[in-house]
Protein backbone atom coordinates (compact mmCIF):
# COMPACT_ATOMS: atom_id res chain seq x y z
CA UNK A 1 82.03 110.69 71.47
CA UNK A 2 79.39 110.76 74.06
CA UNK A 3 80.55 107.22 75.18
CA UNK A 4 83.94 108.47 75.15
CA UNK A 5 82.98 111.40 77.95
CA UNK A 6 80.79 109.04 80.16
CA UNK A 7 84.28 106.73 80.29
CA UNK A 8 86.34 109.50 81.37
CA UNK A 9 84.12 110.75 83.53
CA UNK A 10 83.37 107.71 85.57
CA UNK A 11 87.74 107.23 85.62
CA UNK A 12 87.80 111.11 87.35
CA UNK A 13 84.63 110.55 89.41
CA UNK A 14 86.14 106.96 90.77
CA UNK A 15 89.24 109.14 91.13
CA UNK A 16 87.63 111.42 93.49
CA UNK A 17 85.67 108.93 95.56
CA UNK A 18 88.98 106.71 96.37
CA UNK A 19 90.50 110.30 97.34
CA UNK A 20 88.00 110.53 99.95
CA UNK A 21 88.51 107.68 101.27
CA UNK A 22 89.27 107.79 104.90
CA UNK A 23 92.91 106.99 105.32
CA UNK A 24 93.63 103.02 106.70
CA UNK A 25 96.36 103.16 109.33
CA UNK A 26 95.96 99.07 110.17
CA UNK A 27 96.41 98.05 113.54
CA UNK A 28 94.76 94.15 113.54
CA UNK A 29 96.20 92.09 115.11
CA UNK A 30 98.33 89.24 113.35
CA UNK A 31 99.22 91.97 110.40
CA UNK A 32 102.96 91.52 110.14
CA UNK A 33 105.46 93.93 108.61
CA UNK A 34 108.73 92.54 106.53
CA UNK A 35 111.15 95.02 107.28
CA UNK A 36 115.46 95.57 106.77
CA UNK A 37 116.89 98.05 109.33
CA UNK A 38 120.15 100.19 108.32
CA UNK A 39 122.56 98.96 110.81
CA UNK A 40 121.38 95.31 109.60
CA UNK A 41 120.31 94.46 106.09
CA UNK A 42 118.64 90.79 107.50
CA UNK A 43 114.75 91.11 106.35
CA UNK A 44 113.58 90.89 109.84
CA UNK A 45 109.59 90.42 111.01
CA UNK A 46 107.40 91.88 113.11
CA UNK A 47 103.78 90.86 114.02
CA UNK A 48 101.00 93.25 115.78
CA UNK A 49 100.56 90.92 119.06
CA UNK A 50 97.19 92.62 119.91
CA UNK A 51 95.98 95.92 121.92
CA UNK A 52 97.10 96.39 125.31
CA UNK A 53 95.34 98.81 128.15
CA UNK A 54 97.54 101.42 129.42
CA UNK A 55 97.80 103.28 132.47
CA UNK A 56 95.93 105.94 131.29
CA UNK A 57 92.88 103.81 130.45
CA UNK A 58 93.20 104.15 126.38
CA UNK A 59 94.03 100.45 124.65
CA UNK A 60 97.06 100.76 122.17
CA UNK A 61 98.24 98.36 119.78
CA UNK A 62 102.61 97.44 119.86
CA UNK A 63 103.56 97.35 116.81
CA UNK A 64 106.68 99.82 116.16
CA UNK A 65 106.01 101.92 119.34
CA UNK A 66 102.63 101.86 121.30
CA UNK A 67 99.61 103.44 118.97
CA UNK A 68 96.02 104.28 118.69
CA UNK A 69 93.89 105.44 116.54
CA UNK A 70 91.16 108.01 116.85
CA UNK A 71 89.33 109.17 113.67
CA UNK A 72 92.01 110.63 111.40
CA UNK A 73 94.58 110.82 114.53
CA UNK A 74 97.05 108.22 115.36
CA UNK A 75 98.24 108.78 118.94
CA UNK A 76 101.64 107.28 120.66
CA UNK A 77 102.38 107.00 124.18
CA UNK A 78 105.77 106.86 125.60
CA UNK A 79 105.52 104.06 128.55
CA UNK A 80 108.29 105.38 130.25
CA UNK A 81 106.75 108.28 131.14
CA UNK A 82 102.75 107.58 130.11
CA UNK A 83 103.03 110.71 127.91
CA UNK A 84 101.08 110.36 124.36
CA UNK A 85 101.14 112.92 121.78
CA UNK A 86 99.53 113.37 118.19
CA UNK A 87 102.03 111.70 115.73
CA UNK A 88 99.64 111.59 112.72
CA UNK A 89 97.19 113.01 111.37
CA UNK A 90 95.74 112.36 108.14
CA UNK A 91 93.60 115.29 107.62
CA UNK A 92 96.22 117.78 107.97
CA UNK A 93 97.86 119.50 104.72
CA UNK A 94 101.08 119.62 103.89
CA UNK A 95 103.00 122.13 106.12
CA UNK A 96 100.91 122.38 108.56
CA UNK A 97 102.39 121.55 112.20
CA UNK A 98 99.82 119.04 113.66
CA UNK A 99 101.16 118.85 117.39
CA UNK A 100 103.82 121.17 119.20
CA UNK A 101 104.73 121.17 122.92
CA UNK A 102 107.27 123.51 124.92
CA UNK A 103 109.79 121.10 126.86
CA UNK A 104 111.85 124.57 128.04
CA UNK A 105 114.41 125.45 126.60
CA UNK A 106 112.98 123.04 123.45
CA UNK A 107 109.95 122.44 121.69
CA UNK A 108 108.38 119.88 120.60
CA UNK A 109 107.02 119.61 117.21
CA UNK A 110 104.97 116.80 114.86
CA UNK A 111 104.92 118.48 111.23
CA UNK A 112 103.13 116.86 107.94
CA UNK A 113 106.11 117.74 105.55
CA UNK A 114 104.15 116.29 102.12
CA UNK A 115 101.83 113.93 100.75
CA UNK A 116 102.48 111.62 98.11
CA UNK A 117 101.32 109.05 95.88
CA UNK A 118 102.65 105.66 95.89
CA UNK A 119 104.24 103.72 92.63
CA UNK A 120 106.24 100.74 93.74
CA UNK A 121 106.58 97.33 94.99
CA UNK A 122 103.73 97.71 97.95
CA UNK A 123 101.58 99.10 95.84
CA UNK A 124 100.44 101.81 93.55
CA UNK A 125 98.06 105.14 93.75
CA UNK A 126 98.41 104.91 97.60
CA UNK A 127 98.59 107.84 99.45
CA UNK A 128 101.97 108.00 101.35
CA UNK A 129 102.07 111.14 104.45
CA UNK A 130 105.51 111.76 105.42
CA UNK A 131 105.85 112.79 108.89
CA UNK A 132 108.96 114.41 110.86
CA UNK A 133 108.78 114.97 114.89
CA UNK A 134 111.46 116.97 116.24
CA UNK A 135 112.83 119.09 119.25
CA UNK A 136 114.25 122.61 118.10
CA UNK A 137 116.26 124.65 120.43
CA UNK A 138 119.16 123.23 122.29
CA UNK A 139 118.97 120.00 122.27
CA UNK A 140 117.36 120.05 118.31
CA UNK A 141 117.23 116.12 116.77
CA UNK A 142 114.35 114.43 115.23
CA UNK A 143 112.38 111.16 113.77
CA UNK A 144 111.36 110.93 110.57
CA UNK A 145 108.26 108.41 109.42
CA UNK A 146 106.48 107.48 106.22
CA UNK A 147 102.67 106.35 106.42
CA UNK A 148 101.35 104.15 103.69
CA UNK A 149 97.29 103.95 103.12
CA UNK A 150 96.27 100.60 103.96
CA UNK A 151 100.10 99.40 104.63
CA UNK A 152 100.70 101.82 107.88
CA UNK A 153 104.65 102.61 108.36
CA UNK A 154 106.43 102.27 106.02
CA UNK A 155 110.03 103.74 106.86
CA UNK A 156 110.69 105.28 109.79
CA UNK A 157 114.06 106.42 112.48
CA UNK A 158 116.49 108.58 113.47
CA UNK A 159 118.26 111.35 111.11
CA UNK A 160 121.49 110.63 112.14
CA UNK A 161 120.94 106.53 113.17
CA UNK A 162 119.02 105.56 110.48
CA UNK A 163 115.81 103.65 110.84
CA UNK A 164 114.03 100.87 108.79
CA UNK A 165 112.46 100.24 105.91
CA UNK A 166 109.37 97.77 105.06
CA UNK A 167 109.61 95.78 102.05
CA UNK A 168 106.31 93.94 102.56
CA UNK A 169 103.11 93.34 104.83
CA UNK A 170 100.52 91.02 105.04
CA UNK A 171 97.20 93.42 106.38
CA UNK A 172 94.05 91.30 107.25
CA UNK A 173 95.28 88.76 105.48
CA UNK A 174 96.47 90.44 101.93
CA UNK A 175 100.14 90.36 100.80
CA UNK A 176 101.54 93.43 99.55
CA UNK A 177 105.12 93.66 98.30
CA UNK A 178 108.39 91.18 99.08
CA UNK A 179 106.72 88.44 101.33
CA UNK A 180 109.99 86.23 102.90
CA UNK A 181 109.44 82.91 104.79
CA UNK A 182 111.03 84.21 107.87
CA UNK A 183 109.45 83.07 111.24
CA UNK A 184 108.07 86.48 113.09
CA UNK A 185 109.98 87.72 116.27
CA UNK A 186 108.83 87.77 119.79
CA UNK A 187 109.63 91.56 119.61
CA UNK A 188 112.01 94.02 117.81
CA UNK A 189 114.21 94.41 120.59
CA UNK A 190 117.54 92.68 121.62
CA UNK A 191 117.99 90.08 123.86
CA UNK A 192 118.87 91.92 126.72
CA UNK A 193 119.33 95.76 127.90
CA UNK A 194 121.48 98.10 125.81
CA UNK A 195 122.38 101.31 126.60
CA UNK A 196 123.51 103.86 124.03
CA UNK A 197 125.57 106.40 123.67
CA UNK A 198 124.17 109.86 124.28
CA UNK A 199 123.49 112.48 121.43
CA UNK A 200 124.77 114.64 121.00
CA UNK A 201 128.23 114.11 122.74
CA UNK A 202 129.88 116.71 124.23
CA UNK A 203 126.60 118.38 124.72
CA UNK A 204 125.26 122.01 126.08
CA UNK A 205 123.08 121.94 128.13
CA UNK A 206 120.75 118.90 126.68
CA UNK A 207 121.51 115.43 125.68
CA UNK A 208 119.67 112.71 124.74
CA UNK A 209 120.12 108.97 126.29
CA UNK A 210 118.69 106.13 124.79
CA UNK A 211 118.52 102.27 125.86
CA UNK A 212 116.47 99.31 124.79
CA UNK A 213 114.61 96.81 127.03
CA UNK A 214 113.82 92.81 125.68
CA UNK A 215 111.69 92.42 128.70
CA UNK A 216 109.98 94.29 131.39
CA UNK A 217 112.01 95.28 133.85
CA UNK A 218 112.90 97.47 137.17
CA UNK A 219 114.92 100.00 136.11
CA UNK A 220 116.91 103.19 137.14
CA UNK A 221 118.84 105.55 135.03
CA UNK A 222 120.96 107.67 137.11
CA UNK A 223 123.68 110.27 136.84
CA UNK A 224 127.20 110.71 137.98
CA UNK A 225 129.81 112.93 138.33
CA UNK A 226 133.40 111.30 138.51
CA UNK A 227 133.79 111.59 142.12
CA UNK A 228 130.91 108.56 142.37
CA UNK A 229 127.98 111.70 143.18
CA UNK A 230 125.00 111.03 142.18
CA UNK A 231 123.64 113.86 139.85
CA UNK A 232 120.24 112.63 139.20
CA UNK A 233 118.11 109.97 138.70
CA UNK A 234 116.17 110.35 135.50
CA UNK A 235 113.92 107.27 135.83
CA UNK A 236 113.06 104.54 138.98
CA UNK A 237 110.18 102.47 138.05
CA UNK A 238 109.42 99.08 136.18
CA UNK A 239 109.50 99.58 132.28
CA UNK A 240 107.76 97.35 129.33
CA UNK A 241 110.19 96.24 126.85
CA UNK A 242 110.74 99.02 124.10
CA UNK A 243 113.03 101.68 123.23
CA UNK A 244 113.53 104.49 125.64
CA UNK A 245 114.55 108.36 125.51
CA UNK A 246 115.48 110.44 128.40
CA UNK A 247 116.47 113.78 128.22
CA UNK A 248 118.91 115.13 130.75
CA UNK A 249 119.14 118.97 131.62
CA UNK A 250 122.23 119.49 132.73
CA UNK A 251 122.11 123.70 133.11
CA UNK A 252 122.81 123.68 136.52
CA UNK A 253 126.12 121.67 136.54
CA UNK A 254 129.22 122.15 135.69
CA UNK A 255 131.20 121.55 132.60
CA UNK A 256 133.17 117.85 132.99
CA UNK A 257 132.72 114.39 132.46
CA UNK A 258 129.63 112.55 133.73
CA UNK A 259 128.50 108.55 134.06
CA UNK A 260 124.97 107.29 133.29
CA UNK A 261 124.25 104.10 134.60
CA UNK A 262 121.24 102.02 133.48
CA UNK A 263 120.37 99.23 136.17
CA UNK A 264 118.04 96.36 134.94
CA UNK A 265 117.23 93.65 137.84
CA UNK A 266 120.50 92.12 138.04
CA UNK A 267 122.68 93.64 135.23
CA UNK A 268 124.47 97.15 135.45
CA UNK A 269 125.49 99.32 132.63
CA UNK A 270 127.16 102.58 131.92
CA UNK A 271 128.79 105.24 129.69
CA UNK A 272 130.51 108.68 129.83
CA UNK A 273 129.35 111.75 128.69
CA UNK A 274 130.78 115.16 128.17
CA UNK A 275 129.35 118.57 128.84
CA UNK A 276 130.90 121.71 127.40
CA UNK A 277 129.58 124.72 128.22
């Protein structure tokens, strides 16, 4: 009987030390990520290239989006405009709101929304943080993302685009889940510049555009009005290659159709929007 105890006991006290484990968000480079997006079911790869020194003097690895890590923080930056917030944290609880900003008339908001514990194909009794950053107010949208101890992301995107989904990893060297022979991509990003559609569309007063860059590049997102006027220009400099996401305020004009226009080097695009007021 006494045997019997000493057993379960050691099982509960193991129990508790892996709980206190500090939380492994891996950013080495070479991991690589297997990964199926929604908009295309391929099993694609991606492979951390290495860290990179930003502006700002802070290193931050590529992997998904530009992170770093900081004790039980995981920062991003945006490179379009060299702005990093909190995006993790793996000592909050669940509820609690780890990182909120006022953007007037929106605010910005990171929220731990529960904590899990893994039983699948990458692995079982992992802890698994689910994450959602959003704006509320006007212009209210948000991101999603699921953590995975030891794995990092492991789904992450857009609640109305979809996002993607990992279906394997190889972290310093260990294989976890579906492994595929595919050869790992230069990047995640198409093989030239894309620019979306804005969300929402028609809009009041806020909308969202998004484009994606292969390469660096000089570019300029501007703002017509049908006449040919330019409205605004929401960004003029030279841009790494990633995805991008501008707001535009458009409170002071008038209700009508408008033209974005994203100019990369050479290459010109654009799209019409709609604001309703």
């Amino acid at each position: 009987m006494h045997y019997f105890q000493l057993f379960i006991g050691l099982i509960l006290f193991s129990s508790f030390l892996k709980a206190q484990e500090p939380f492994y968000f891996p950013l080495n480079e070479g991991d690589r990520w297997y990964y199926t997006a929604t908009q295309d079911p391929m099993i694609r790869t991606l492979e951390n290239p290495g860290d990179t020194l930003l502006v700002n003097g802070h290193r931050y690895f590529h992997t998904w989006e530009y992170y770093r890590q900081q004790g039980d923080s995981v920062f991003k930056i945006d490179t379009w405009n060299n702005y990093e917030h909190l995006v993790f944290n793996f000592a909050a609880q669940e509820g609690d709101t780890i990182y909120q900003k006022v953007f007037s008339p929106d605010t910005f908001v990171v929220i731990l929304t529960n904590i899990l514990i893994s039983n699948g194909y990458l692995g079982d009794n992992r802890r698994v943080y689910s994450f959602i950053s959003k704006t509320t107010g006007f212009n209210e949208h948000g991101t999603y993302y699921s953590v995975m101890d030891s794995i990092g992301i492991v789904s992450y995107g857009d609640f109305i685009a979809g996002g993607i989904t990992v279906l394997g990893a190889e972290i310093n060297g260990q294989e976890y889940g579906t492994i595929t022979a595919v050869e790992p991509e230069i990047a995640i990003y198409p093989t030239e510049a894309i620019l979306h559609q804005n969300y929402p569309n028609p809009f009041n007063p806020i909308t969202t555009i998004s484009y994606s860059l292969s390469s660096a590049a000089d570019v300029t997102l501007s703002i017509y009005d049908l006449s040919g006027r330019k409205i605004t220009t929401r960004v003029n400099s030279i841009q790494q290659a990633g995805e991008y996401r501008i707001n535009w305020n458009a409170e002071n004009a008038a209700s009508g159709v408008y033209v974005y226009q994203l100019r990369t080097g050479d290459m010109v695009q654009q799209k019409k929007c709609i604001l309703l007021k």
